[in-house]
PDB file of N, CA and C in Angstrom:
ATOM      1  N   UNK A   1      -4.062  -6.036 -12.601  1.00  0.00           N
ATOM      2  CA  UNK A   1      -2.707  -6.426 -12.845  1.00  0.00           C
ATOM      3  C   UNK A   1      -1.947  -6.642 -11.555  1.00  0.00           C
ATOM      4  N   UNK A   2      -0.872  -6.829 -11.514  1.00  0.00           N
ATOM      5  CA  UNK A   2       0.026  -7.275 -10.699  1.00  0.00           C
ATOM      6  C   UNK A   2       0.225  -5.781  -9.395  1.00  0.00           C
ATOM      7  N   UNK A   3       0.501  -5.856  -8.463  1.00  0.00           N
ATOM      8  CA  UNK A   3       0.346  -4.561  -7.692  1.00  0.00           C
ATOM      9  C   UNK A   3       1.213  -3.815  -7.755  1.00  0.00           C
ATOM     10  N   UNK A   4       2.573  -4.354  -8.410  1.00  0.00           N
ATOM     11  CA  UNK A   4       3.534  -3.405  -8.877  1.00  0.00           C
ATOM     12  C   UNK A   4       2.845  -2.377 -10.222  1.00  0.00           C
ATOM     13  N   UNK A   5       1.679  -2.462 -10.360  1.00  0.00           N
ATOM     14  CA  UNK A   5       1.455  -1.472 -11.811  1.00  0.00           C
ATOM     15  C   UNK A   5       0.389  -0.722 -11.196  1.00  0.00           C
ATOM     16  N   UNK A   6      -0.271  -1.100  -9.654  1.00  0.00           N
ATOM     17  CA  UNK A   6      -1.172  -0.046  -9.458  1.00  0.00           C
ATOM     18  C   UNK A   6      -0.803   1.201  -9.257  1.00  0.00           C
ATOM     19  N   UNK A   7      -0.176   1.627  -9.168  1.00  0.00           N
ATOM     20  CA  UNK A   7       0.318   3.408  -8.778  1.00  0.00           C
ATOM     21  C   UNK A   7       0.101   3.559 -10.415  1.00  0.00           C
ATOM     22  N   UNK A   8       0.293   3.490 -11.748  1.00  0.00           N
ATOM     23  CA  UNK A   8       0.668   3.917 -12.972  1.00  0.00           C
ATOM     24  C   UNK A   8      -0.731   3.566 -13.059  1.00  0.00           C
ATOM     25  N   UNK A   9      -1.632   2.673 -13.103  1.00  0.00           N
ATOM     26  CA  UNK A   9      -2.989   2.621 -13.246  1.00  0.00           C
ATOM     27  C   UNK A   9      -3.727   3.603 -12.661  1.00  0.00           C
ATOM     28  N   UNK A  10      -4.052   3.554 -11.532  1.00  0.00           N
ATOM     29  CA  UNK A  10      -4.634   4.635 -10.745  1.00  0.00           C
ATOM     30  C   UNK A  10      -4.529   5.478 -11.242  1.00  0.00           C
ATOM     31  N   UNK A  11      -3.116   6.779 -11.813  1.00  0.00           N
ATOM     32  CA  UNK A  11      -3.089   7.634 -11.839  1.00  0.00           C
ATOM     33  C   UNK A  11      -3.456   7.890 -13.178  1.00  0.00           C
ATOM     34  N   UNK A  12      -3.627   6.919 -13.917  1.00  0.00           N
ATOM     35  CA  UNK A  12      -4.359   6.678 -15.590  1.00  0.00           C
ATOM     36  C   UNK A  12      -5.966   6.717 -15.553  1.00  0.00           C
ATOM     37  N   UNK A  13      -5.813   6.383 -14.236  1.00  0.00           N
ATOM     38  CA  UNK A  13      -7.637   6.245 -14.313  1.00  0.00           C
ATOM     39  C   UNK A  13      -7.971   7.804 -13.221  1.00  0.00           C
ATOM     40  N   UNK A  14      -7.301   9.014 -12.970  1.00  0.00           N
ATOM     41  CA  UNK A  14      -7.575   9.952 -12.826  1.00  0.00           C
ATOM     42  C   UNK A  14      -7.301   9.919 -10.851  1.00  0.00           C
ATOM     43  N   UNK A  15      -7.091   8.902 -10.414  1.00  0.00           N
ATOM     44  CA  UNK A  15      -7.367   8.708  -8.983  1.00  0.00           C
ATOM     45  C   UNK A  15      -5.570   9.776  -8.485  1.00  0.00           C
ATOM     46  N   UNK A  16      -5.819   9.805  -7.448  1.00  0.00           N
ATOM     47  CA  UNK A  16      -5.096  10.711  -6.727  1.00  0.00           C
ATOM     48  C   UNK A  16      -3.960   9.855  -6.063  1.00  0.00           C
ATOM     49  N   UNK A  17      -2.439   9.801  -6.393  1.00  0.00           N
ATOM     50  CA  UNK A  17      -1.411   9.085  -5.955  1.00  0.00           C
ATOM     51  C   UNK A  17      -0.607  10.252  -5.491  1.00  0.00           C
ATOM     52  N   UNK A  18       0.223   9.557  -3.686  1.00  0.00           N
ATOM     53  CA  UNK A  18       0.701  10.472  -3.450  1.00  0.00           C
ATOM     54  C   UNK A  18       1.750   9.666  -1.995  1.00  0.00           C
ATOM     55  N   UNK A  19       2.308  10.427  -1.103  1.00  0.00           N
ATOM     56  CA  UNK A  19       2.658   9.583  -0.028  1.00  0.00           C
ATOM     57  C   UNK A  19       1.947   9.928   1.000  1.00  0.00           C
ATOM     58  N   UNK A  20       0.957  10.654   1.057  1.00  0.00           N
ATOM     59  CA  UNK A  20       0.007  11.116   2.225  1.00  0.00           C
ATOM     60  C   UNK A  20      -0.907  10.123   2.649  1.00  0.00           C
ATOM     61  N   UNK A  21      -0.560   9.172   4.051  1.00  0.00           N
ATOM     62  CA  UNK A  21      -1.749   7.907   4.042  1.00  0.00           C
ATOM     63  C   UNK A  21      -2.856   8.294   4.694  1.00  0.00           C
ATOM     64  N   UNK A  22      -3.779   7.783   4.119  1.00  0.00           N
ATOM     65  CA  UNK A  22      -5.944   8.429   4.840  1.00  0.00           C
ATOM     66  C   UNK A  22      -6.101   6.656   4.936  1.00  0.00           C
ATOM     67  N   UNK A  23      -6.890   6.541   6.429  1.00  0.00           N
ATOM     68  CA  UNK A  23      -7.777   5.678   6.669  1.00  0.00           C
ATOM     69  C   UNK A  23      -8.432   5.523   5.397  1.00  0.00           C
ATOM     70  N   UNK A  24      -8.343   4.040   4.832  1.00  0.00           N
ATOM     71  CA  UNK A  24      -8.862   3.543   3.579  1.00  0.00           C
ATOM     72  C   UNK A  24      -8.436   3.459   2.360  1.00  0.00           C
ATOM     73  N   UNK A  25      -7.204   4.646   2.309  1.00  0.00           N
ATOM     74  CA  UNK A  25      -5.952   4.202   1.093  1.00  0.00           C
ATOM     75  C   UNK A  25      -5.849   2.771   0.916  1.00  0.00           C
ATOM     76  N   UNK A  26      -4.815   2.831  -0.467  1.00  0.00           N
ATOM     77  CA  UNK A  26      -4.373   1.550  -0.670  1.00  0.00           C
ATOM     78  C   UNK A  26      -2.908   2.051  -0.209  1.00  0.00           C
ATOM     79  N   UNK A  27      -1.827   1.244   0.359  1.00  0.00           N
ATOM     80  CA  UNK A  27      -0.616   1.152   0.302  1.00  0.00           C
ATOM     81  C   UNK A  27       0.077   0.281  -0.744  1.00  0.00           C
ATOM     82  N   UNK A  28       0.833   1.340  -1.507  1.00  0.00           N
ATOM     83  CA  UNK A  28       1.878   0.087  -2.647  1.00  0.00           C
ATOM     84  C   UNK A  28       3.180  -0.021  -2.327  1.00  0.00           C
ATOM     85  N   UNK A  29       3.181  -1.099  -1.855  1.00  0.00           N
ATOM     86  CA  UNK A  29       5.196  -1.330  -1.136  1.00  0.00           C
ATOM     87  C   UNK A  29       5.402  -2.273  -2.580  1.00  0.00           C
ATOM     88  N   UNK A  30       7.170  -2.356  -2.506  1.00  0.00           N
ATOM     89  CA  UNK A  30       7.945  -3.099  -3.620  1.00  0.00           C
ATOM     90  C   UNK A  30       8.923  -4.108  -3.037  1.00  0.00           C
ATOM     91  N   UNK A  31       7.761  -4.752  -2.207  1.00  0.00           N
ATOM     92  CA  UNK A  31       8.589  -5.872  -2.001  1.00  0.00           C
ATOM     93  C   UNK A  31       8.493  -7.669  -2.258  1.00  0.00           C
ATOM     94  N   UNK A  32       7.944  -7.303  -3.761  1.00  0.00           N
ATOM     95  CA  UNK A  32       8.736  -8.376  -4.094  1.00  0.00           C
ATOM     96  C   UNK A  32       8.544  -7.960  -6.069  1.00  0.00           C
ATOM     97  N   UNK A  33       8.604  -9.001  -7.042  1.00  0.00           N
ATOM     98  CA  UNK A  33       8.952  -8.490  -8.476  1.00  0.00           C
ATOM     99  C   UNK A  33       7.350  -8.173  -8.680  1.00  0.00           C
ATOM    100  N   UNK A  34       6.286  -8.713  -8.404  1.00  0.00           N
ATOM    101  CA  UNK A  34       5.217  -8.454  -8.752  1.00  0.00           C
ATOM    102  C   UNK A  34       4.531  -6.925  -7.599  1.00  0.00           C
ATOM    103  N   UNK A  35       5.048  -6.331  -6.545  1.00  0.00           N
ATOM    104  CA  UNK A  35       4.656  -5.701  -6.128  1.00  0.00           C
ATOM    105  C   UNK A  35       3.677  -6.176  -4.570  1.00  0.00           C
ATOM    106  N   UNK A  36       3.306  -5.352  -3.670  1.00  0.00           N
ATOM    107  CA  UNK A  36       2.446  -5.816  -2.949  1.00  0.00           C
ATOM    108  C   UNK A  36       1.539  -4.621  -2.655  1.00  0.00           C
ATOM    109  N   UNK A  37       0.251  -4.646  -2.075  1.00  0.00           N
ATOM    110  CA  UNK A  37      -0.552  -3.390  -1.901  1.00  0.00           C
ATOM    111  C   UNK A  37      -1.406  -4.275  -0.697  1.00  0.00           C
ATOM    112  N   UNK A  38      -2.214  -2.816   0.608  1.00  0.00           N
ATOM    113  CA  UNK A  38      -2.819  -3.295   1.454  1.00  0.00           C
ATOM    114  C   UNK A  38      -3.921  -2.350   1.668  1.00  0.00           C
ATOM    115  N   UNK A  39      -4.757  -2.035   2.729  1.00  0.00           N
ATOM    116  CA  UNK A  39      -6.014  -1.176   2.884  1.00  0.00           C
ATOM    117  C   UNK A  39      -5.418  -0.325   4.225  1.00  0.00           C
ATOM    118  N   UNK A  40      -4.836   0.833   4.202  1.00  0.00           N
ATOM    119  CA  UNK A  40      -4.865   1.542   5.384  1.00  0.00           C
ATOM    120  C   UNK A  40      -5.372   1.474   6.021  1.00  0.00           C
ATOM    121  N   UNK A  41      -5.461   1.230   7.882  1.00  0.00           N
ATOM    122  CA  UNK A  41      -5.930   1.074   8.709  1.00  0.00           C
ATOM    123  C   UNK A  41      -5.992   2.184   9.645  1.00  0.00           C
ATOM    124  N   UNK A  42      -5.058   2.410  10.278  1.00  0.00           N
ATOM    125  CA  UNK A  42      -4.541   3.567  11.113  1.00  0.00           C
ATOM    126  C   UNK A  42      -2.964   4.361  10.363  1.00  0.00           C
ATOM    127  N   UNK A  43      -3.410   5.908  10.640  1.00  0.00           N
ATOM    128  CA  UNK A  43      -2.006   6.606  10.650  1.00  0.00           C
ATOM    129  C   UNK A  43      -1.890   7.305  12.226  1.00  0.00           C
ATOM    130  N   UNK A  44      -0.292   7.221  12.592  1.00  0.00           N
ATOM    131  CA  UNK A  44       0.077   7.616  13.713  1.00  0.00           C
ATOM    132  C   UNK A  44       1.125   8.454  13.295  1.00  0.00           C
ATOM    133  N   UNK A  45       1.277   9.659  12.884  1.00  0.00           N
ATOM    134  CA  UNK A  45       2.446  10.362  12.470  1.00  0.00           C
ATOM    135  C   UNK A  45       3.052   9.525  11.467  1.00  0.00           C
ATOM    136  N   UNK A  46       3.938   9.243  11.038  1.00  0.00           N
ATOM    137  CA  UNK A  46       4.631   8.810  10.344  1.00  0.00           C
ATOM    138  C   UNK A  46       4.686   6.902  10.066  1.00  0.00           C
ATOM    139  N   UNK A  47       3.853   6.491  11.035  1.00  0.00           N
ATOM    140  CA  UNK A  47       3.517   5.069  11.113  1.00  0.00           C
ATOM    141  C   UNK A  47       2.104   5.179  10.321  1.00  0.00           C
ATOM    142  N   UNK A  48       2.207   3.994   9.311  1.00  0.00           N
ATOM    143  CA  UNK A  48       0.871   3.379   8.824  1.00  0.00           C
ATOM    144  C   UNK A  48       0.794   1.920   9.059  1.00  0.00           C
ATOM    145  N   UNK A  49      -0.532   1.735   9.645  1.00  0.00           N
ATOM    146  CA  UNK A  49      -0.741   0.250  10.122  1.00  0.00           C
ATOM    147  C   UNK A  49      -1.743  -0.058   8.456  1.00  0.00           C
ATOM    148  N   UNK A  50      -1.619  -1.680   8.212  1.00  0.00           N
ATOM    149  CA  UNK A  50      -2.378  -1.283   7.247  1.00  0.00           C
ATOM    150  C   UNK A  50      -2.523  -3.127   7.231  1.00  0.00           C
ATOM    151  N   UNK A  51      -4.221  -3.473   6.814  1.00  0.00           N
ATOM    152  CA  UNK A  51      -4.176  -4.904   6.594  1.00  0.00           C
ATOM    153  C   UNK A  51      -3.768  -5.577   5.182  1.00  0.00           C
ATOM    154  N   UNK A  52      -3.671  -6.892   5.156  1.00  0.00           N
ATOM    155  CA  UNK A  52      -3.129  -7.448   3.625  1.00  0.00           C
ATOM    156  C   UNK A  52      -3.435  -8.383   3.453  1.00  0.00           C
ATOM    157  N   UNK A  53      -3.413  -9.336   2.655  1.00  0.00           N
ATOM    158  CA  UNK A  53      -3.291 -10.874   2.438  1.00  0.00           C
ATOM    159  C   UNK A  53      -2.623 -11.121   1.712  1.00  0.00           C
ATOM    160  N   UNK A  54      -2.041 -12.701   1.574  1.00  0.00           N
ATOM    161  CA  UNK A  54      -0.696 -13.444   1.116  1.00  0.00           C
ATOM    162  C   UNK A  54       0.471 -12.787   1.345  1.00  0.00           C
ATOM    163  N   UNK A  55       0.615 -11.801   2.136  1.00  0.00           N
ATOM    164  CA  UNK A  55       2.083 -11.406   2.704  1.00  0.00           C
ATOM    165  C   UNK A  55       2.735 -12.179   3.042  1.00  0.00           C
ATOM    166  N   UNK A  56       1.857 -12.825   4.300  1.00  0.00           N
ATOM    167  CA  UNK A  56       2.522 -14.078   4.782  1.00  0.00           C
ATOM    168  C   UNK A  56       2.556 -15.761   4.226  1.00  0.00           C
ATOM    169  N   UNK A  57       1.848 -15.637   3.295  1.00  0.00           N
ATOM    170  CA  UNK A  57       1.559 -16.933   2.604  1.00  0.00           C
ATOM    171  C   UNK A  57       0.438 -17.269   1.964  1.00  0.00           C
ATOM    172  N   UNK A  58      -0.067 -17.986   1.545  1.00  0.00           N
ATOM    173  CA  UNK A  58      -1.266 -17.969   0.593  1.00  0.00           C
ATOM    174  C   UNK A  58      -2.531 -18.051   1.603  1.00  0.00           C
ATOM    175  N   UNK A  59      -3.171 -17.251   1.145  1.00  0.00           N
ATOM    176  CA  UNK A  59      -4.681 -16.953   2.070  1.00  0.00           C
ATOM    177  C   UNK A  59      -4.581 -16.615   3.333  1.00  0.00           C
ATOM    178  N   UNK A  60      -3.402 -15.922   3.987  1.00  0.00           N
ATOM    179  CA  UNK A  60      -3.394 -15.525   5.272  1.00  0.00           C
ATOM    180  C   UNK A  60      -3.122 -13.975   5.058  1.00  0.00           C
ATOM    181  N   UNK A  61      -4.426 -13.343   6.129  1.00  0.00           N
ATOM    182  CA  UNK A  61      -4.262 -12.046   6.476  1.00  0.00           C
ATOM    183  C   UNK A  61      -3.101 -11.670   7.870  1.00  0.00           C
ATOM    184  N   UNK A  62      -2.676 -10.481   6.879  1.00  0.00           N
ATOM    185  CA  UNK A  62      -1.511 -10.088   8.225  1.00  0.00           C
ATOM    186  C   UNK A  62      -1.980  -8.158   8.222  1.00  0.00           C
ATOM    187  N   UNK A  63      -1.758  -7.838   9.613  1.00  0.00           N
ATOM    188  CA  UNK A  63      -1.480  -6.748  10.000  1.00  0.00           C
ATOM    189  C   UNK A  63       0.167  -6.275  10.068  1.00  0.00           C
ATOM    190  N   UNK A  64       0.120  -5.499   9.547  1.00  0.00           N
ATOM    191  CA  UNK A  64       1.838  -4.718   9.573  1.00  0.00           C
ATOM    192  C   UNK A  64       1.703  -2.860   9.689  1.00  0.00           C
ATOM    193  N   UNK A  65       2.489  -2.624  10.080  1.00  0.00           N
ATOM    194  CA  UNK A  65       3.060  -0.872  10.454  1.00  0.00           C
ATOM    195  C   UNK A  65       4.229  -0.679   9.646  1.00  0.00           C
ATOM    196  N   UNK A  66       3.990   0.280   8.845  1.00  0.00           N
ATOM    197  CA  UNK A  66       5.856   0.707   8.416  1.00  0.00           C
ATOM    198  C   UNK A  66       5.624   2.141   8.440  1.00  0.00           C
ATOM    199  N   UNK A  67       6.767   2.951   8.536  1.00  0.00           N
ATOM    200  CA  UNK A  67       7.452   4.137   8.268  1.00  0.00           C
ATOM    201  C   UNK A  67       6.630   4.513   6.719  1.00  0.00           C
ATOM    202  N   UNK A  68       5.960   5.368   6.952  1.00  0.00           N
ATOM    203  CA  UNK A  68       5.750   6.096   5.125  1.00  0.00           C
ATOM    204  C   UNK A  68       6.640   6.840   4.706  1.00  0.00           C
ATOM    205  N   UNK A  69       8.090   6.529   5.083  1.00  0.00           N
ATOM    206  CA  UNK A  69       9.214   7.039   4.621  1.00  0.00           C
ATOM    207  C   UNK A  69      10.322   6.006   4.109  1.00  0.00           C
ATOM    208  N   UNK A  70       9.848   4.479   4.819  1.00  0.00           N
ATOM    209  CA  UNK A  70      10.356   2.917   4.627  1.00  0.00           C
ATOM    210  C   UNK A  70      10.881   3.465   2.879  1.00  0.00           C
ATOM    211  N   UNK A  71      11.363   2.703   2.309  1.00  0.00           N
ATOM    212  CA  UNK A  71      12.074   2.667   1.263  1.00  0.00           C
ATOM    213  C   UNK A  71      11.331   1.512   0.438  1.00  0.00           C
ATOM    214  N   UNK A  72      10.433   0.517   1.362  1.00  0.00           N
ATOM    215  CA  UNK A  72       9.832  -0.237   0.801  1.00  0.00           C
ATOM    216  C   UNK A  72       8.325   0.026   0.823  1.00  0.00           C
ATOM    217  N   UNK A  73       7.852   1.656   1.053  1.00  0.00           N
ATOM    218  CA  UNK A  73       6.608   2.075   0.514  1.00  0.00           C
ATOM    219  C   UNK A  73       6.750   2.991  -1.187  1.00  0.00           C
ATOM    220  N   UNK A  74       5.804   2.591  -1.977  1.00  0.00           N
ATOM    221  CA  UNK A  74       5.743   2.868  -3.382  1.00  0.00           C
ATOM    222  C   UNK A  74       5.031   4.212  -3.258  1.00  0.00           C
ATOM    223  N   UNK A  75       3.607   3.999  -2.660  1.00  0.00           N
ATOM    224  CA  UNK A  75       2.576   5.334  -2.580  1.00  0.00           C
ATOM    225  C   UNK A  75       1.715   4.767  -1.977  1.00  0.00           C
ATOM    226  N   UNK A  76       0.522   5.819  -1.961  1.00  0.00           N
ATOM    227  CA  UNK A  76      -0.253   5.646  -1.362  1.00  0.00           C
ATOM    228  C   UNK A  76      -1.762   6.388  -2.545  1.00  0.00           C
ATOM    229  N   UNK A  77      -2.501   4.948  -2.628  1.00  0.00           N
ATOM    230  CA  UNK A  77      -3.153   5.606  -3.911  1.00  0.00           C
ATOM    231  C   UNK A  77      -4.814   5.527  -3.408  1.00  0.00           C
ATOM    232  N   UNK A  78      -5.004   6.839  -3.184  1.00  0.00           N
ATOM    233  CA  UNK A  78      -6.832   7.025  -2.572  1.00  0.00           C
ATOM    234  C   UNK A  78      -7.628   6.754  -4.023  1.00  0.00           C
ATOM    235  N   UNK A  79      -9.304   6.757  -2.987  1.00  0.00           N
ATOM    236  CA  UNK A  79     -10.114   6.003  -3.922  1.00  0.00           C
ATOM    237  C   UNK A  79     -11.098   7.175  -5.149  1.00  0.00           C
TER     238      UNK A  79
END
């Protein structure tokens, strides 16, 4: 489904949702109506770097860092 419903899935399918980011999480930010999600890369204290695609447009991968306190992180849902 749309990545705005993975946090409520995941945690239906028994997986562990939380704001604690691990190398290899998924990240779920809410920024836009359908949601967006990426693959944790690095945590630095309170910074998560994390890769994505179509952030920036259709079929382009982007690297980004936000605050796991940003207002535009949802969770962080391990595997």
């Amino acid at each position: 489904g749309n990545a705005s419903a993975w946090m409520s899935n995941a945690k239906a399918k028994g997986h562990t949702v939380n704001r604690v980011p691990k190398v290899g999480s998924i990240i779920q930010t809410a920024e836009s109506r359908y949601g967006h999600v990426g693959v944790v890369e690095a945590v630095n204290g309170d910074q998560v770097t994390f890769g994505e695609w179509n952030y920036a447009g259709p079929y382009k991968y982007t690297r980004r860092t936000l605050n796991i306190n940003d207002a535009k992180v949802k969770a962080i849902i391990h595997p």
